[in-house]
C-alpha atoms as a PDB file:
ATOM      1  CA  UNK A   1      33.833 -30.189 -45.602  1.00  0.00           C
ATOM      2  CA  UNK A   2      31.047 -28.147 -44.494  1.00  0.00           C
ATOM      3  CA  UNK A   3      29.953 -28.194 -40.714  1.00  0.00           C
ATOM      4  CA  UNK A   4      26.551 -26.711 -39.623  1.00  0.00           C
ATOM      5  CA  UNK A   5      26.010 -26.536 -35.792  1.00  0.00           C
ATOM      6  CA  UNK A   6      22.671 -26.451 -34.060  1.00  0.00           C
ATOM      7  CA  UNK A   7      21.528 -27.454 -30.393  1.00  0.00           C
ATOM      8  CA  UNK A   8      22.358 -23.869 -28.723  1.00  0.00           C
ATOM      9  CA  UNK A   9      19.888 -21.719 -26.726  1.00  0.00           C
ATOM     10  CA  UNK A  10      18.416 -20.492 -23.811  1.00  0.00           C
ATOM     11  CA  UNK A  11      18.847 -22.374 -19.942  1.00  0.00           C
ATOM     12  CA  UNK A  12      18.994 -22.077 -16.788  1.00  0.00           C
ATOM     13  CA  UNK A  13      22.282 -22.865 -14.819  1.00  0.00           C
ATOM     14  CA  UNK A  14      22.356 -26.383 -13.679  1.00  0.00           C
ATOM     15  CA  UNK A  15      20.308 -27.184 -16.987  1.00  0.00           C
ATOM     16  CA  UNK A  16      21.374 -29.236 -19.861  1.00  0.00           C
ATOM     17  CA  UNK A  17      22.201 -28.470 -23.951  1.00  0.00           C
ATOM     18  CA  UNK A  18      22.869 -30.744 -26.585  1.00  0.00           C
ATOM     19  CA  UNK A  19      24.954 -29.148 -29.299  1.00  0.00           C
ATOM     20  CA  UNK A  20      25.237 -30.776 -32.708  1.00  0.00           C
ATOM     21  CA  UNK A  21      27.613 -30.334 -35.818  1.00  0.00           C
ATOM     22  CA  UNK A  22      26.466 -32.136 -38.575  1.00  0.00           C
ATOM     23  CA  UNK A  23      29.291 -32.699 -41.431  1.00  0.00           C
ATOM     24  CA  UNK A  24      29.176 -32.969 -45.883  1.00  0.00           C
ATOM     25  CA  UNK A  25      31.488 -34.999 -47.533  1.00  0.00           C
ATOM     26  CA  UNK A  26      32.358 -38.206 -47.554  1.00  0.00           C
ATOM     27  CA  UNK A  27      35.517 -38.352 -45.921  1.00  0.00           C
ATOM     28  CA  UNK A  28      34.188 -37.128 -42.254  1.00  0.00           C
ATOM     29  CA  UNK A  29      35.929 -39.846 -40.409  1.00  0.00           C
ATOM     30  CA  UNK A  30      39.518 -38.855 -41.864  1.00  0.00           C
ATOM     31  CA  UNK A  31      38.754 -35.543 -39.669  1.00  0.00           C
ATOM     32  CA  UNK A  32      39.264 -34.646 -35.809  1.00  0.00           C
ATOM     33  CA  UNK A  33      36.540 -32.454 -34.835  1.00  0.00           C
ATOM     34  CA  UNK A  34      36.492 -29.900 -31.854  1.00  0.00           C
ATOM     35  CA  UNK A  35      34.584 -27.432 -30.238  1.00  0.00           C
ATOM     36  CA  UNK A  36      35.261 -24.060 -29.225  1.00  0.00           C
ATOM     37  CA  UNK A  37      33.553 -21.264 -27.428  1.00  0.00           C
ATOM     38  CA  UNK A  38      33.641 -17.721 -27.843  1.00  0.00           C
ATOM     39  CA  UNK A  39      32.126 -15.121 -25.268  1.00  0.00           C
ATOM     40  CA  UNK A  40      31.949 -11.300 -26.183  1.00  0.00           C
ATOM     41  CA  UNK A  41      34.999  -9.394 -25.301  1.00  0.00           C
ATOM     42  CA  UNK A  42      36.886 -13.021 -25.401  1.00  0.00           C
ATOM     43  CA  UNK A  43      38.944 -15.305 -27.449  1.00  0.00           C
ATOM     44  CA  UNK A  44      37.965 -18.098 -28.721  1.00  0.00           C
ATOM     45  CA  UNK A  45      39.217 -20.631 -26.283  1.00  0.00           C
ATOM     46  CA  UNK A  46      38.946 -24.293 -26.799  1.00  0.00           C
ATOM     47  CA  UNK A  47      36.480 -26.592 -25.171  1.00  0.00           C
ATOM     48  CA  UNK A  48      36.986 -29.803 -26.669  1.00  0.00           C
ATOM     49  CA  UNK A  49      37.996 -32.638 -29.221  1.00  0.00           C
ATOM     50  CA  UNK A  50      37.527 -35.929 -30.628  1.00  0.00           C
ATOM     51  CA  UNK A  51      39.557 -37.728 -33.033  1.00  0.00           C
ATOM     52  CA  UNK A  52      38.547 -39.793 -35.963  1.00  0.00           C
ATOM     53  CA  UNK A  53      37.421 -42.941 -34.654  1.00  0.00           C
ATOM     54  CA  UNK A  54      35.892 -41.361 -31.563  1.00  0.00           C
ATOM     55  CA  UNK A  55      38.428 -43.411 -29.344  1.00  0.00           C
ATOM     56  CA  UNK A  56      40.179 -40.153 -28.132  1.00  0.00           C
ATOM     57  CA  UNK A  57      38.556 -37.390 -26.789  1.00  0.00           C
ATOM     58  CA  UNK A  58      39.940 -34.437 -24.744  1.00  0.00           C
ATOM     59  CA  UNK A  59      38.656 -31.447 -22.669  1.00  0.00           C
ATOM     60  CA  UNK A  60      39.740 -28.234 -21.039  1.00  0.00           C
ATOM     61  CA  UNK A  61      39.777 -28.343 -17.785  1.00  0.00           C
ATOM     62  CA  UNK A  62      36.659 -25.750 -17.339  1.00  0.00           C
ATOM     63  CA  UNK A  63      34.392 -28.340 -18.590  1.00  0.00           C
ATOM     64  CA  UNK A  64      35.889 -31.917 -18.042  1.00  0.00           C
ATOM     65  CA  UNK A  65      33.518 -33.524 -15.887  1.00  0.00           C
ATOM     66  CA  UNK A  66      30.317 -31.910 -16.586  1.00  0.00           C
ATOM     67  CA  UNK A  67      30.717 -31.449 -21.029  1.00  0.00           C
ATOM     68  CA  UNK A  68      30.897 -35.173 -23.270  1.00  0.00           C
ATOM     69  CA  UNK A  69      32.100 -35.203 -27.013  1.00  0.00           C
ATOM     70  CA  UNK A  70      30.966 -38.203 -29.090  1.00  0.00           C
ATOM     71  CA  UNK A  71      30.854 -38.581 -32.737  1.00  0.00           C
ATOM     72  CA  UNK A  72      28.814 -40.873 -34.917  1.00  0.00           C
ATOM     73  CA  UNK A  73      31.134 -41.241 -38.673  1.00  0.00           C
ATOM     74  CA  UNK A  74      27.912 -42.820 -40.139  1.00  0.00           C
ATOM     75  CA  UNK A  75      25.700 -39.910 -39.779  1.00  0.00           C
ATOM     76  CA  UNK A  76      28.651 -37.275 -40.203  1.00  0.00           C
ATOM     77  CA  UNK A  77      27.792 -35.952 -36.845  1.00  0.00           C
ATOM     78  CA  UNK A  78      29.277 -34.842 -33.988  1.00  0.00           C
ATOM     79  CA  UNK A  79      27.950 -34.142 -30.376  1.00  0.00           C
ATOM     80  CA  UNK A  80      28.669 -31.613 -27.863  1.00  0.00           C
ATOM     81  CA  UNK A  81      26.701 -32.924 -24.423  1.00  0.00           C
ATOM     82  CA  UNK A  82      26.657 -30.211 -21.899  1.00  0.00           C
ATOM     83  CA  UNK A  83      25.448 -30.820 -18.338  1.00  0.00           C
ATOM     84  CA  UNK A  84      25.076 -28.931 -15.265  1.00  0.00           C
ATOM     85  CA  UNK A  85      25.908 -25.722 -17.505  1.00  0.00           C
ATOM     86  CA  UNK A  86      26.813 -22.410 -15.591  1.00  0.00           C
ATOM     87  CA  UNK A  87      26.756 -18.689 -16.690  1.00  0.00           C
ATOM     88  CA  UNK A  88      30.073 -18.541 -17.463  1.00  0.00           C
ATOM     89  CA  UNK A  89      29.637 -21.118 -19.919  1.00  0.00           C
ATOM     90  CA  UNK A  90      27.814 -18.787 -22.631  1.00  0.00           C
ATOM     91  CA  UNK A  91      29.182 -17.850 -25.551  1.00  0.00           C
ATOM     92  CA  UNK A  92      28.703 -18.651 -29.323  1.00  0.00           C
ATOM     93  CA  UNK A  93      29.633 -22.380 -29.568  1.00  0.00           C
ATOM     94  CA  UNK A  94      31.671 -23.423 -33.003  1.00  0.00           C
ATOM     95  CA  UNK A  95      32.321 -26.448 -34.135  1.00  0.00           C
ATOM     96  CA  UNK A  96      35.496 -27.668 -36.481  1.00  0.00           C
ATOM     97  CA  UNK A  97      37.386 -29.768 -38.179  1.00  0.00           C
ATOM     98  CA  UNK A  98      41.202 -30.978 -38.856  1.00  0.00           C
ATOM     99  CA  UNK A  99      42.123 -33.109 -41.656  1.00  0.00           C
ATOM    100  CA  UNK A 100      43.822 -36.036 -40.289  1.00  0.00           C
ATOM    101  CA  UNK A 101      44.828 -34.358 -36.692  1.00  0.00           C
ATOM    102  CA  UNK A 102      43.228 -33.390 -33.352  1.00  0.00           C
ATOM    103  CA  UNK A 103      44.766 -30.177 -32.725  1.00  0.00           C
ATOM    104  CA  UNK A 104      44.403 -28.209 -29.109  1.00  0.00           C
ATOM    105  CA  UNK A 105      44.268 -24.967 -30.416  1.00  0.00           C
ATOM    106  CA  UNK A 106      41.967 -23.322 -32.998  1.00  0.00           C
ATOM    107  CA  UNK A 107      44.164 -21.687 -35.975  1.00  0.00           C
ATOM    108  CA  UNK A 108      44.873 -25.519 -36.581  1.00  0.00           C
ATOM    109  CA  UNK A 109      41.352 -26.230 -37.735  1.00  0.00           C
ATOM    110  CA  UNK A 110      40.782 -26.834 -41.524  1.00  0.00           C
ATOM    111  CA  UNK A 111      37.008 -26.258 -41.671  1.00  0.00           C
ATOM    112  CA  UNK A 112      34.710 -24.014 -39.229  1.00  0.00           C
ATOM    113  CA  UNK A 113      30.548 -24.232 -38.227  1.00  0.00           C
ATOM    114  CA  UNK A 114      28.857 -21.001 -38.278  1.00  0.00           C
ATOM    115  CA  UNK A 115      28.374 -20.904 -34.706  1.00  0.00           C
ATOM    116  CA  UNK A 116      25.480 -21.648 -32.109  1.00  0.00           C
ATOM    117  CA  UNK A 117      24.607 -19.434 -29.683  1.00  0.00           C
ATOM    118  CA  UNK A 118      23.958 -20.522 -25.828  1.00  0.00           C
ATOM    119  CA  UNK A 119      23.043 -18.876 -23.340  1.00  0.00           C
ATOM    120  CA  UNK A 120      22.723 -20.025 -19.417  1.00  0.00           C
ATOM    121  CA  UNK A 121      21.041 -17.875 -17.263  1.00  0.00           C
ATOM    122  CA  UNK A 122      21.502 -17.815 -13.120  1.00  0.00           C
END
């Protein structure tokens, strides 16, 4: 599987992103996907998941609330919306994906994006 992410950029805080990994390969919908975030100086820290259907979805607790995680298996896609975004929410944004698991935590992943940079301003 190869995953391409795309959506990030520039916004203010209180402003709105919408991140999206598209997915090769014709067995996307054996796959959880999930998003993580890295910041400089940071580790890369998990934001959140979906499983294979879409009929599971979890978040940390930084962005549950304000960040939704959908998936649409017949356009190999996944999407990351973020809303009422905040400074500390930049960081390069990855997405990934697990063959036949939702894992929390990111050494678990199978396949990794090559990142999307966003960046909210205050």
């Amino acid at each position: 599987v190869q995953l391409q992410a795309s959506g990030g950029g520039l916004v203010q805080a209180g402003g709105s992103l919408r991140l999206s990994c598209a997915a090769s390969g014709r067995t996307f919908n054996r796959y959880g996907m999930g998003w993580f975030r890295q910041a400089p100086g940071k580790e890369r820290e998990f934001v959140a998941n979906i499983n294979w259907s879409g009929g599971a979805t979890y978040y940390a607790d930084s962005v549950k609330g304000r960040f939704t995680i959908s998936r649409d298996n017949a356009k190999n896609t996944v999407l990351l919306q973020m809303n009422s975004l905040k400074p500390e929410d930049t960081a390069l944004y990855y997405c990934a994906a697990a063959y036949t698991r939702t894992p929390l935590h990111w050494r678990e992943y199978d396949y990794w994006g090559q990142g999307t940079d966003v960046t909210v301003s205050s």
